[in-house]
C-alpha atoms as a PDB file:
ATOM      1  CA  UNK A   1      10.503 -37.862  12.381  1.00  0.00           C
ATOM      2  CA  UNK A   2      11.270 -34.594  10.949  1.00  0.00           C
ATOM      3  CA  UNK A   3      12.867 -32.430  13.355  1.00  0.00           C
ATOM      4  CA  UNK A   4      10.960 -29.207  14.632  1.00  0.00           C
ATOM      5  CA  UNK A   5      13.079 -27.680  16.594  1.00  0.00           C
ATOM      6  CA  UNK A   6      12.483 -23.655  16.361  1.00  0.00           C
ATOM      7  CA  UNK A   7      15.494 -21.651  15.007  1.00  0.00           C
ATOM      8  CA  UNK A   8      15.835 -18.394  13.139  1.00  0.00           C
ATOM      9  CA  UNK A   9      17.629 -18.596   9.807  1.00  0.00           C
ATOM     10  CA  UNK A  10      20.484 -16.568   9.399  1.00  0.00           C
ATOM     11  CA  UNK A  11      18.907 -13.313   7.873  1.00  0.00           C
ATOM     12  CA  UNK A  12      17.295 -10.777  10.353  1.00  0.00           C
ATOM     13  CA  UNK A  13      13.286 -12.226  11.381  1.00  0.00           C
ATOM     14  CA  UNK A  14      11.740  -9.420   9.794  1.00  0.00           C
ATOM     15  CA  UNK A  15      14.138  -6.377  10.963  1.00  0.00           C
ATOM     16  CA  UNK A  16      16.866  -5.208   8.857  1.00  0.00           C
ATOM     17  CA  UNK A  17      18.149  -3.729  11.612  1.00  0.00           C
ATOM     18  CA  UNK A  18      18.044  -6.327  14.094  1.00  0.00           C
ATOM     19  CA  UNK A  19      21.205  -7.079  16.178  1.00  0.00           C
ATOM     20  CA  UNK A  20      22.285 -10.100  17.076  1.00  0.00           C
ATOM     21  CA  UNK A  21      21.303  -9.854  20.615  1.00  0.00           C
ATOM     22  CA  UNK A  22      18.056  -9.538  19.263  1.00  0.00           C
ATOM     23  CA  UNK A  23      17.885 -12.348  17.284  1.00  0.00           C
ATOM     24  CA  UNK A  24      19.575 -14.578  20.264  1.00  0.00           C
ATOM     25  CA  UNK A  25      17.123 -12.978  22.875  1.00  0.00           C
ATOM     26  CA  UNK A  26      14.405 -14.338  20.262  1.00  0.00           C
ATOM     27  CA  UNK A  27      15.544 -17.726  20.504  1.00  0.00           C
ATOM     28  CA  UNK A  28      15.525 -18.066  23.649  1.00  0.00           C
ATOM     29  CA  UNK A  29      11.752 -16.804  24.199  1.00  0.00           C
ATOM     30  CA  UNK A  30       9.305 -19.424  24.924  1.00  0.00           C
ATOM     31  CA  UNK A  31       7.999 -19.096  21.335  1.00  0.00           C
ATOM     32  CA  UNK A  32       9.021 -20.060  17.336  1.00  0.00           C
ATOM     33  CA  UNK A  33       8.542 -18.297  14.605  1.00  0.00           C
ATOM     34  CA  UNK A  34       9.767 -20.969  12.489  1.00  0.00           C
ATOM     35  CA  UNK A  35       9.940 -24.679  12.237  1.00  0.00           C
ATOM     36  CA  UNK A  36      11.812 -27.028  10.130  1.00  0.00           C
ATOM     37  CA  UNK A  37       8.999 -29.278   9.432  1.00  0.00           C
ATOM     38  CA  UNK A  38       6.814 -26.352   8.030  1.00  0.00           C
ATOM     39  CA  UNK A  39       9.324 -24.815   5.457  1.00  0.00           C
ATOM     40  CA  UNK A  40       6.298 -22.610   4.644  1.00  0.00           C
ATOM     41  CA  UNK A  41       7.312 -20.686   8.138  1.00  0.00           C
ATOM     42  CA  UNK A  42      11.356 -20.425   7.378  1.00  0.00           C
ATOM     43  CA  UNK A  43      10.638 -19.148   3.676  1.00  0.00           C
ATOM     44  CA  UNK A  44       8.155 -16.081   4.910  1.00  0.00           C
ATOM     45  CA  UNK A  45       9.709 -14.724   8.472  1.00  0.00           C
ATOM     46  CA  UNK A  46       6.919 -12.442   9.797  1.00  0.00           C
ATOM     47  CA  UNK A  47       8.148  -8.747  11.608  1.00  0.00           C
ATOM     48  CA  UNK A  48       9.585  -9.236  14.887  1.00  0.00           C
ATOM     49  CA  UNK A  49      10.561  -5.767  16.230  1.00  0.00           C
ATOM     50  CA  UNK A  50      14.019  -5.419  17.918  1.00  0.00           C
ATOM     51  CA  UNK A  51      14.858  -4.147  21.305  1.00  0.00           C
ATOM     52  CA  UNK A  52      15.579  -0.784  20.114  1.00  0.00           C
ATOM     53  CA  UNK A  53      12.760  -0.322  17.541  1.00  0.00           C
ATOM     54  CA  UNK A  54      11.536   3.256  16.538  1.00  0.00           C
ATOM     55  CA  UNK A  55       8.256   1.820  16.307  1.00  0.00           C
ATOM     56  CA  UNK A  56       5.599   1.664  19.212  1.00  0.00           C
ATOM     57  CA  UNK A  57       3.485  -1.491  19.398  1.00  0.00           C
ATOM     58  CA  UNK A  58       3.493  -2.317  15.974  1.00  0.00           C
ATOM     59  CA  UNK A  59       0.845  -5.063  16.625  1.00  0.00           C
ATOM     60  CA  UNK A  60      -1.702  -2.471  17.471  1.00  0.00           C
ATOM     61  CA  UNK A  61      -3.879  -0.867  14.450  1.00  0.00           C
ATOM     62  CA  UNK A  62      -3.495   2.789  14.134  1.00  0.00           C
ATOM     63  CA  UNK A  63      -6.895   5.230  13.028  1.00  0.00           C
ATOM     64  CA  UNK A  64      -5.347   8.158  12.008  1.00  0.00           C
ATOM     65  CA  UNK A  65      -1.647   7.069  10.930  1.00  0.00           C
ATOM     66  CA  UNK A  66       0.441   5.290   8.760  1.00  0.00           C
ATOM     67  CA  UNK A  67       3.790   4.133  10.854  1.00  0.00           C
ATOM     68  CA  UNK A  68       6.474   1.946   9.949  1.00  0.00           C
ATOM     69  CA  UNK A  69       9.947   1.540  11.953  1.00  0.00           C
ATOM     70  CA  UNK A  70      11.605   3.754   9.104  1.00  0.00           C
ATOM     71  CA  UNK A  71       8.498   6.312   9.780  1.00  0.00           C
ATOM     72  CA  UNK A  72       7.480   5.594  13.157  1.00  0.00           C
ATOM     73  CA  UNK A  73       5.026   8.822  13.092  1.00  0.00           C
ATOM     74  CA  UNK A  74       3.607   8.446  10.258  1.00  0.00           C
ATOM     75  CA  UNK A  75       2.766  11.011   7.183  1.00  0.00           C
ATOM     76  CA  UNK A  76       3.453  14.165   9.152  1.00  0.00           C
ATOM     77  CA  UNK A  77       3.266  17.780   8.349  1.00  0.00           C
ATOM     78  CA  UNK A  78       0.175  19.551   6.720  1.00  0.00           C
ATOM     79  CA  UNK A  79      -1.161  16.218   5.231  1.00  0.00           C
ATOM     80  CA  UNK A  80      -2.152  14.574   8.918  1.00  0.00           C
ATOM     81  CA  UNK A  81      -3.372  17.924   9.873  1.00  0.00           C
ATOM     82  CA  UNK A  82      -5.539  18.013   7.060  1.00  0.00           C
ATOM     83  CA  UNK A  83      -6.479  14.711   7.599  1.00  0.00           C
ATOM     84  CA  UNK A  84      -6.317  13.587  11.478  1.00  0.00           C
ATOM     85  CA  UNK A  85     -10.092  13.009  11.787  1.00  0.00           C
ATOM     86  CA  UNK A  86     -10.418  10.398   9.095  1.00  0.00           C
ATOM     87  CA  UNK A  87      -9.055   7.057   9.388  1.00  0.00           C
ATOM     88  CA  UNK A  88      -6.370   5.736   7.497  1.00  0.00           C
ATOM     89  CA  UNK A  89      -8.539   3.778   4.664  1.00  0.00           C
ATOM     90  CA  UNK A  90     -10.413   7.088   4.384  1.00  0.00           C
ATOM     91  CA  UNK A  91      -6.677   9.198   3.792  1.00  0.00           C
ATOM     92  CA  UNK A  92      -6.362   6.626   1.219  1.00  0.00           C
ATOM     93  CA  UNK A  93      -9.592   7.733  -0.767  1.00  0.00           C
ATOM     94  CA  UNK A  94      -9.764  11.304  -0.184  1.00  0.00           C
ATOM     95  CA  UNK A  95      -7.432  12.369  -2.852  1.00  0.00           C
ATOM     96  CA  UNK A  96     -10.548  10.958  -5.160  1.00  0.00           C
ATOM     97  CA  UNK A  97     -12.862  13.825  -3.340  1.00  0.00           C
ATOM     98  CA  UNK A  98     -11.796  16.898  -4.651  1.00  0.00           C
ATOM     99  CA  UNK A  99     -14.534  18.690  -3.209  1.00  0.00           C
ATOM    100  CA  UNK A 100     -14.459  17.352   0.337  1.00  0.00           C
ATOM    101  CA  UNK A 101     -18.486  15.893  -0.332  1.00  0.00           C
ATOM    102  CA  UNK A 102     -17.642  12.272   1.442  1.00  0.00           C
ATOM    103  CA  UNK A 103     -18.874  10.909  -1.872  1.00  0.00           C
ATOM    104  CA  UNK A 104     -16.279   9.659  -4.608  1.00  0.00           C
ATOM    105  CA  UNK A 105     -18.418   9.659  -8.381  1.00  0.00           C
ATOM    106  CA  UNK A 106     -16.519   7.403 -10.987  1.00  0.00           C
ATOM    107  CA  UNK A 107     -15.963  11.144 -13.277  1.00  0.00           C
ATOM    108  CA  UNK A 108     -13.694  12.383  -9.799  1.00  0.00           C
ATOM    109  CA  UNK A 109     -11.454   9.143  -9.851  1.00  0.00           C
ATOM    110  CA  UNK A 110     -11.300   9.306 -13.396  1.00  0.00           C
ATOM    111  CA  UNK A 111     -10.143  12.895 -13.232  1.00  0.00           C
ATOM    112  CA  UNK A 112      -7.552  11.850 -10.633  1.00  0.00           C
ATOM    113  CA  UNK A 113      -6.411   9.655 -12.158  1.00  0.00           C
ATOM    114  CA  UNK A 114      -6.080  11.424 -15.501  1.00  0.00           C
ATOM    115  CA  UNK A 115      -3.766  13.738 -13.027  1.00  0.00           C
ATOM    116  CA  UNK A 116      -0.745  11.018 -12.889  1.00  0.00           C
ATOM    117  CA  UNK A 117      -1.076  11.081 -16.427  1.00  0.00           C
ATOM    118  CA  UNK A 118      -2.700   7.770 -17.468  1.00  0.00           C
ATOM    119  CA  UNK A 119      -4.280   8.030 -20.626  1.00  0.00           C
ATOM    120  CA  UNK A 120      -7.566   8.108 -21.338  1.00  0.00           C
ATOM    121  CA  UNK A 121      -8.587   4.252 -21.464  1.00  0.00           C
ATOM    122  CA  UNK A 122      -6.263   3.605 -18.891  1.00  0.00           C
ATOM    123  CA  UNK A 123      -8.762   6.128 -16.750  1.00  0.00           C
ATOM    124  CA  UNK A 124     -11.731   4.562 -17.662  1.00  0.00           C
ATOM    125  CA  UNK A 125     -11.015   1.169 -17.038  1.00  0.00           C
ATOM    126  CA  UNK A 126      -9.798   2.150 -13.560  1.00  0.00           C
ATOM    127  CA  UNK A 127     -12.596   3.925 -12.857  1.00  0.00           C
ATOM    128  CA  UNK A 128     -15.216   1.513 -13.830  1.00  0.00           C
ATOM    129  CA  UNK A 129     -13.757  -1.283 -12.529  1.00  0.00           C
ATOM    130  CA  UNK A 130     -13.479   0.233  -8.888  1.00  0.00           C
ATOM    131  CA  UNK A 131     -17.261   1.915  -9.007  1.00  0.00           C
ATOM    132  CA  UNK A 132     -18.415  -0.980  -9.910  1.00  0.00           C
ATOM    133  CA  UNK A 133     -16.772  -3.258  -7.133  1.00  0.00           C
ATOM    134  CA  UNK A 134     -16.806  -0.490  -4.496  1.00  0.00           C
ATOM    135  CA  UNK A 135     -19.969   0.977  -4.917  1.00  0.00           C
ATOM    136  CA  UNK A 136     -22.551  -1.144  -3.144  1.00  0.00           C
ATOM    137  CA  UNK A 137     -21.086  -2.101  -0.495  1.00  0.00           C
ATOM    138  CA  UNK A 138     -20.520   1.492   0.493  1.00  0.00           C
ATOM    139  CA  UNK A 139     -24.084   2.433  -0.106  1.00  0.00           C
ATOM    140  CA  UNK A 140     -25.915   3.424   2.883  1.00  0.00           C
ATOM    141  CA  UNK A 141     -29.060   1.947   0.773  1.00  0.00           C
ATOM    142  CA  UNK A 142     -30.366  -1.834   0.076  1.00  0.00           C
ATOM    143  CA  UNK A 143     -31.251  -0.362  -3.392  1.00  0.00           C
ATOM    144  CA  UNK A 144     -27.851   0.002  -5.948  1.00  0.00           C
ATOM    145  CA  UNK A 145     -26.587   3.569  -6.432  1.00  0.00           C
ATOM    146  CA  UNK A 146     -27.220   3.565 -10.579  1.00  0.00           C
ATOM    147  CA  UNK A 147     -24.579   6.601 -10.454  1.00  0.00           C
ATOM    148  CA  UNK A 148     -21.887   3.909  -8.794  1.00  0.00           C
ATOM    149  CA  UNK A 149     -20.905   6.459  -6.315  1.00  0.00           C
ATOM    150  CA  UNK A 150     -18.804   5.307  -3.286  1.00  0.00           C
ATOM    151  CA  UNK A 151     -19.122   6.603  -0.210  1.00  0.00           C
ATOM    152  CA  UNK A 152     -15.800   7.479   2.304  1.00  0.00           C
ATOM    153  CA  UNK A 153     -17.798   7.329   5.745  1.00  0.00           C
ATOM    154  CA  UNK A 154     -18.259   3.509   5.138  1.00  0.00           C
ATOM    155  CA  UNK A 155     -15.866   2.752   2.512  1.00  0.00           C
ATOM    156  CA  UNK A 156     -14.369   0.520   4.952  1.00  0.00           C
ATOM    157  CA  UNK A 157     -17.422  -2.369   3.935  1.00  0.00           C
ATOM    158  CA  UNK A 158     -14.986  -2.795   0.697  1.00  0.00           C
ATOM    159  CA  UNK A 159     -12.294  -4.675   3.392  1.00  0.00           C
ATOM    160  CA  UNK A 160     -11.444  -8.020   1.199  1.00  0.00           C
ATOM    161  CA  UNK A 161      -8.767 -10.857   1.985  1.00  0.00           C
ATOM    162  CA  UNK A 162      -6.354 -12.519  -0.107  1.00  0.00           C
ATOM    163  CA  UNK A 163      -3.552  -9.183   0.341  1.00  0.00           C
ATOM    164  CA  UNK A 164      -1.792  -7.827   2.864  1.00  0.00           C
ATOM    165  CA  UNK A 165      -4.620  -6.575   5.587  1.00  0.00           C
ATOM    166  CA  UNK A 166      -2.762  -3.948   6.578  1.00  0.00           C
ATOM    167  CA  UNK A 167      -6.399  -2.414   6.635  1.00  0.00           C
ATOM    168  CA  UNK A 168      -8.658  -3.912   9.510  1.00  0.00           C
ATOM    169  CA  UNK A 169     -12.606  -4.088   9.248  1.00  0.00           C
ATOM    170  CA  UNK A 170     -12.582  -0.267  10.293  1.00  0.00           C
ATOM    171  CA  UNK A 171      -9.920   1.080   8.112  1.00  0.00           C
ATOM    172  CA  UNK A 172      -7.141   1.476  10.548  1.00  0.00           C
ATOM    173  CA  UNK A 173      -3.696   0.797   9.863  1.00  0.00           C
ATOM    174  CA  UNK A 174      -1.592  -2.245  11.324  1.00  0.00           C
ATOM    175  CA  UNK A 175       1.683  -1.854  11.025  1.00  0.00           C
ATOM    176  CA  UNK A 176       2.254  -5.196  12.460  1.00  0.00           C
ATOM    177  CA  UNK A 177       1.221  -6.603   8.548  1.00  0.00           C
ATOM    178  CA  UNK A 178       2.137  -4.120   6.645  1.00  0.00           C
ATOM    179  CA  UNK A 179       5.617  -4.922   7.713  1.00  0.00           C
ATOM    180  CA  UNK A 180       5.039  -8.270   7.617  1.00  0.00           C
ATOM    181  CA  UNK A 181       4.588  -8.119   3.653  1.00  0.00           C
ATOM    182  CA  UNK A 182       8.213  -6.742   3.612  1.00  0.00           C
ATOM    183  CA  UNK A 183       9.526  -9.310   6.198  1.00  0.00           C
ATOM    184  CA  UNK A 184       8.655 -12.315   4.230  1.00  0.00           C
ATOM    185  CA  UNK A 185       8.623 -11.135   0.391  1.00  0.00           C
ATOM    186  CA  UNK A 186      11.261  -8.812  -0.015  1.00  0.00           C
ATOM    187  CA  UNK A 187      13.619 -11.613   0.810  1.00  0.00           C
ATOM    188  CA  UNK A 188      16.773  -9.799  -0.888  1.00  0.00           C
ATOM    189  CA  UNK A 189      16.096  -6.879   1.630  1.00  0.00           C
ATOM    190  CA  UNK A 190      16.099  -4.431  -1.408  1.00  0.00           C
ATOM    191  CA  UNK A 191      14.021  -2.481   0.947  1.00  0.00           C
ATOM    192  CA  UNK A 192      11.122  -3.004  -1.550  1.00  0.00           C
ATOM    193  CA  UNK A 193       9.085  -5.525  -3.787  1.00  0.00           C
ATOM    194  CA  UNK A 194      10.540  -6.658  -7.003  1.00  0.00           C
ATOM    195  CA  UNK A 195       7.342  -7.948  -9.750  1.00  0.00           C
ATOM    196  CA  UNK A 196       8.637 -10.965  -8.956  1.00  0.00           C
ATOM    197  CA  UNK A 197       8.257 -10.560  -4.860  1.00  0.00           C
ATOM    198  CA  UNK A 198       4.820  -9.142  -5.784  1.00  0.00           C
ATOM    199  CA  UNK A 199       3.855 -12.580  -7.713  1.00  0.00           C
ATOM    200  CA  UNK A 200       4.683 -14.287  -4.716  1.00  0.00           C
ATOM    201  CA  UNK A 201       3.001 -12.604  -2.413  1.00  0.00           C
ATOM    202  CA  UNK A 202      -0.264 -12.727  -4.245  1.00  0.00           C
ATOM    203  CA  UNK A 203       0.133 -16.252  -4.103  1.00  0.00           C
ATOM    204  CA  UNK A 204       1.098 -16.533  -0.746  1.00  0.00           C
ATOM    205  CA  UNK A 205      -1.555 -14.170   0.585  1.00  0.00           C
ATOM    206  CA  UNK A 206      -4.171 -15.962  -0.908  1.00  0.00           C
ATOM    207  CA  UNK A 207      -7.025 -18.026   0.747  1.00  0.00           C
ATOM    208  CA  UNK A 208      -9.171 -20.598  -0.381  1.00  0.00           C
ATOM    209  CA  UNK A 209     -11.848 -19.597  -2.777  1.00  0.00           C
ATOM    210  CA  UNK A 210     -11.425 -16.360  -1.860  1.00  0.00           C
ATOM    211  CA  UNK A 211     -11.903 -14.991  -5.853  1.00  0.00           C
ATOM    212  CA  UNK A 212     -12.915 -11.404  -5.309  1.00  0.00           C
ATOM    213  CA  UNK A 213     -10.391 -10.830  -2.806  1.00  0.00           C
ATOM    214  CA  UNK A 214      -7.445 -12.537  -5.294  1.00  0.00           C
ATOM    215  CA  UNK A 215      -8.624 -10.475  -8.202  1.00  0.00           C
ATOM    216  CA  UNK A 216      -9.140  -7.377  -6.301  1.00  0.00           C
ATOM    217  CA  UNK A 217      -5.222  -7.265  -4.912  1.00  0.00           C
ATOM    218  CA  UNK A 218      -4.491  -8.223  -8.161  1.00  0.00           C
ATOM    219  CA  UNK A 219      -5.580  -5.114  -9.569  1.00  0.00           C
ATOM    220  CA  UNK A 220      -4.977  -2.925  -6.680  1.00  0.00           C
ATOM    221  CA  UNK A 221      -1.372  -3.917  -6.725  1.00  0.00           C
ATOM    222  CA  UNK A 222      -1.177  -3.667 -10.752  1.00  0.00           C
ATOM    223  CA  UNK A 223      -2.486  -0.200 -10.306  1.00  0.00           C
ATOM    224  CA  UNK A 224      -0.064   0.617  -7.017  1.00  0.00           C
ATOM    225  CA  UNK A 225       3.026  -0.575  -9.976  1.00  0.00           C
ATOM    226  CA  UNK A 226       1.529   1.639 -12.682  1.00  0.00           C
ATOM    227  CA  UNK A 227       1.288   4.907 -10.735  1.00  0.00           C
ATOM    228  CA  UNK A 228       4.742   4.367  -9.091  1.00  0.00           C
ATOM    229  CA  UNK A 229       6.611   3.066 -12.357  1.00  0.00           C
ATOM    230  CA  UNK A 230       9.287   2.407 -10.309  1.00  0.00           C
ATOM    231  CA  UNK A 231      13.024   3.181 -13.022  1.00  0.00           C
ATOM    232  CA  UNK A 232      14.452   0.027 -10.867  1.00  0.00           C
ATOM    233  CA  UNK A 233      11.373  -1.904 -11.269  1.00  0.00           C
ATOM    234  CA  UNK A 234      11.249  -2.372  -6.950  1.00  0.00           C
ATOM    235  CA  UNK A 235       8.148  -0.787  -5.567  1.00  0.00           C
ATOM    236  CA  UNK A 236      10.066   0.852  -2.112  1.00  0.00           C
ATOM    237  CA  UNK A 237       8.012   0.279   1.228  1.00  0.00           C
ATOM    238  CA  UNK A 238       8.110   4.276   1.561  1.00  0.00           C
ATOM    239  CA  UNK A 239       6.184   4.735  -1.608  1.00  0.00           C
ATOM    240  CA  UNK A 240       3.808   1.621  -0.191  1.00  0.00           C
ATOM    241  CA  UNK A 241       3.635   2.808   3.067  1.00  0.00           C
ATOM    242  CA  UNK A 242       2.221   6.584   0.960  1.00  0.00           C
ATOM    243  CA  UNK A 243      -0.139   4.582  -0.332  1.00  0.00           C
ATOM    244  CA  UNK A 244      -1.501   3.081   1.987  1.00  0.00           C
ATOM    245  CA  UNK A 245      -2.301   6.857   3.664  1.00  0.00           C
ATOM    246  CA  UNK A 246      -3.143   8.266   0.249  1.00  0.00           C
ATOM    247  CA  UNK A 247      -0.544  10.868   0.934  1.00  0.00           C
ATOM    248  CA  UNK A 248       1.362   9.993  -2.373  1.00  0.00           C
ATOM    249  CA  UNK A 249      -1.267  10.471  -5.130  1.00  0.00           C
ATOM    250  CA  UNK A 250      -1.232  14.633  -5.124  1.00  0.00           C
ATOM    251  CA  UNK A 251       2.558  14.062  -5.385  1.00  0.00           C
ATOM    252  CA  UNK A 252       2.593  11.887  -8.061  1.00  0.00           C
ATOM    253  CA  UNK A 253      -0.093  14.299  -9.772  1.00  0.00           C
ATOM    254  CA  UNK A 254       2.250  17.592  -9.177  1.00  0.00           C
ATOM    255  CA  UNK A 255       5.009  15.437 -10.471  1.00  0.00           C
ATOM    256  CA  UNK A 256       3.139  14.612 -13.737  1.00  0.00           C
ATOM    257  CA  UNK A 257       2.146  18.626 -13.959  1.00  0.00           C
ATOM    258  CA  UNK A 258       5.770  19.849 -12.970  1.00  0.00           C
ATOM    259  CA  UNK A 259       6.800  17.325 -16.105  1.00  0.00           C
ATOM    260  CA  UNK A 260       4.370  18.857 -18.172  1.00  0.00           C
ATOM    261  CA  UNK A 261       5.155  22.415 -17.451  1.00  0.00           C
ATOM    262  CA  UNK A 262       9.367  21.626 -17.958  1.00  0.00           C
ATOM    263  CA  UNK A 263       8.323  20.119 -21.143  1.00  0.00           C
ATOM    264  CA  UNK A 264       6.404  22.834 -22.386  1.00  0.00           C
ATOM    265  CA  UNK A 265       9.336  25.176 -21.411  1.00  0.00           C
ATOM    266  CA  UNK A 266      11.835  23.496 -23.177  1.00  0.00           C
ATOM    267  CA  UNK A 267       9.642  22.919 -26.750  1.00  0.00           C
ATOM    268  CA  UNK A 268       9.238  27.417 -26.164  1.00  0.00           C
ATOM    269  CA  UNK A 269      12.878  27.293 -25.813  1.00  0.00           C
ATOM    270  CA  UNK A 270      13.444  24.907 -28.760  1.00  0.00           C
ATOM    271  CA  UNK A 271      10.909  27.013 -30.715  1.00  0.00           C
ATOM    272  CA  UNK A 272      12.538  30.152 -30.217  1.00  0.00           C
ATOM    273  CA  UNK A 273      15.968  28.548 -30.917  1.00  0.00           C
ATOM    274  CA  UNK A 274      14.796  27.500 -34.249  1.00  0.00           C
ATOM    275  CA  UNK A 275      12.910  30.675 -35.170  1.00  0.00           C
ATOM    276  CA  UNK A 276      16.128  32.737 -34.504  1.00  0.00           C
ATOM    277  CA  UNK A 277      17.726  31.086 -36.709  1.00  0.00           C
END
């Protein structure tokens, strides 16, 4: 018989910052989070939060906020003033709205996405691929939408399995999973997700027959690793945690513009050097 007797491997369940108190006062609850027979549970430890954890109730889903234990508050400042009445799935489309309308046409996310500075095919794809998987279910119409327009106010119909679900059905946040995704696939505790971490977790994440929901993280995640272009190649669970709220797409598009503007400067500069001469 193989033995199943709970036990915590030696790195933190979930908590970098765990002590070992924490761990021990863990053990001796009246629950596992692990057993030998099921390696499954010893390879992917979920989040357990420790004693003195920044983070409130990380197993209930937030509306209007993105927490983590690093951020326990959430994207704070002007952006969740700006955006404290929608939830957190709606944060995460409204850089696509420039003009505040509720609806998102495929020319606005191609535009936005023209603002990191993806080229032009790169924008198109995007854009056409998410219209057309994101359109009708947002429609507040049986009939299609032939201009593949997606609508924020129910953009939380799109809600697909097979990846994280830090989103629930009405697009709040749970930091419970979002952590979790850390907690069992950045199992280096770089403090982010290598490609190869990501591989695994879009095979561990996925369930049965469940095709639009692998190929939709899929692309979601290829696109979350092309707008981030992480220099290390580790996608940090800040910049995740951004996405998540939306709250990092107008900084990666002032980035790209501050680049732009610095690179125009220096080829004036460079100009003028040569022309004195």
């Amino acid at each position: 018989m193989p033995d199943s007797t709970s036990f915590i491997p030696d790195r933190s369940p979930g908590h970098l910052n765990a002590t070992n108190q924490d761990k021990a006062a863990h053990i001796k609850k009246p629950y596992s989070i692990a057993i030998k027979c099921a390696p499954v549970t010893t390879e992917r430890l979920p989040y357990v939060p420790a004693s003195n954890d920044r983070l409130l109730d990380p197993g209930v889903a937030r509306a209007n906020s993105a927490p983590t234990q690093e951020h326990p508050h959430g994207t704070q400042g002007t952006w969740h003033e700006q955006h404290k009445n929608q939830t957190v799935l709606q944060q995460h489309c409204a850089y696509f709205d420039p003009d505040n309308d509720g609806i998102i046409w495929p020319l606005d996310t191609y535009r936005s996405t023209r603002a990191w500075g993806w080229s032009i095919l790169l924008a198109a794809i995007a854009a056409s691929i998410i219209h057309f998987g994101l359109s009708y279910p947002s429609n507040p119409s049986w009939i299609p939408d032939p201009f593949f327009r997606i609508w924020i106010s129910r953009v939380h119909k799109n809600a697909h399995g097979s990846d994280s679900l830090s989103y629930d059905n009405e697009g709040r946040f749970r930091p419970q999973l979002f952590e979790d995704t850390f907690s069992k696939y950045d199992v280096e505790g770089k403090g982010g997700l290598s490609i190869g971490d990501l591989l695994r977790f879009h095979k561990g994440q996925r369930n049965a027959f469940d095709f639009w929901g692998w190929s939709a993280t899929f692309l979601e995640w290829t696109a979350v690793y092309l707008l981030l272009w992480p220099e290390d190649g580790i996608v940090r669970k800040e910049d995740a945690r951004k996405v998540m709220d939306g709250s990092i797409f107008q900084i990666k598009a002032d980035e790209y513009t501050a680049r732009k503007q610095n690179k125009g400067i220096t080829g004036a500069q460079s100009g003028g050097m040569v022309k004195s001469k």
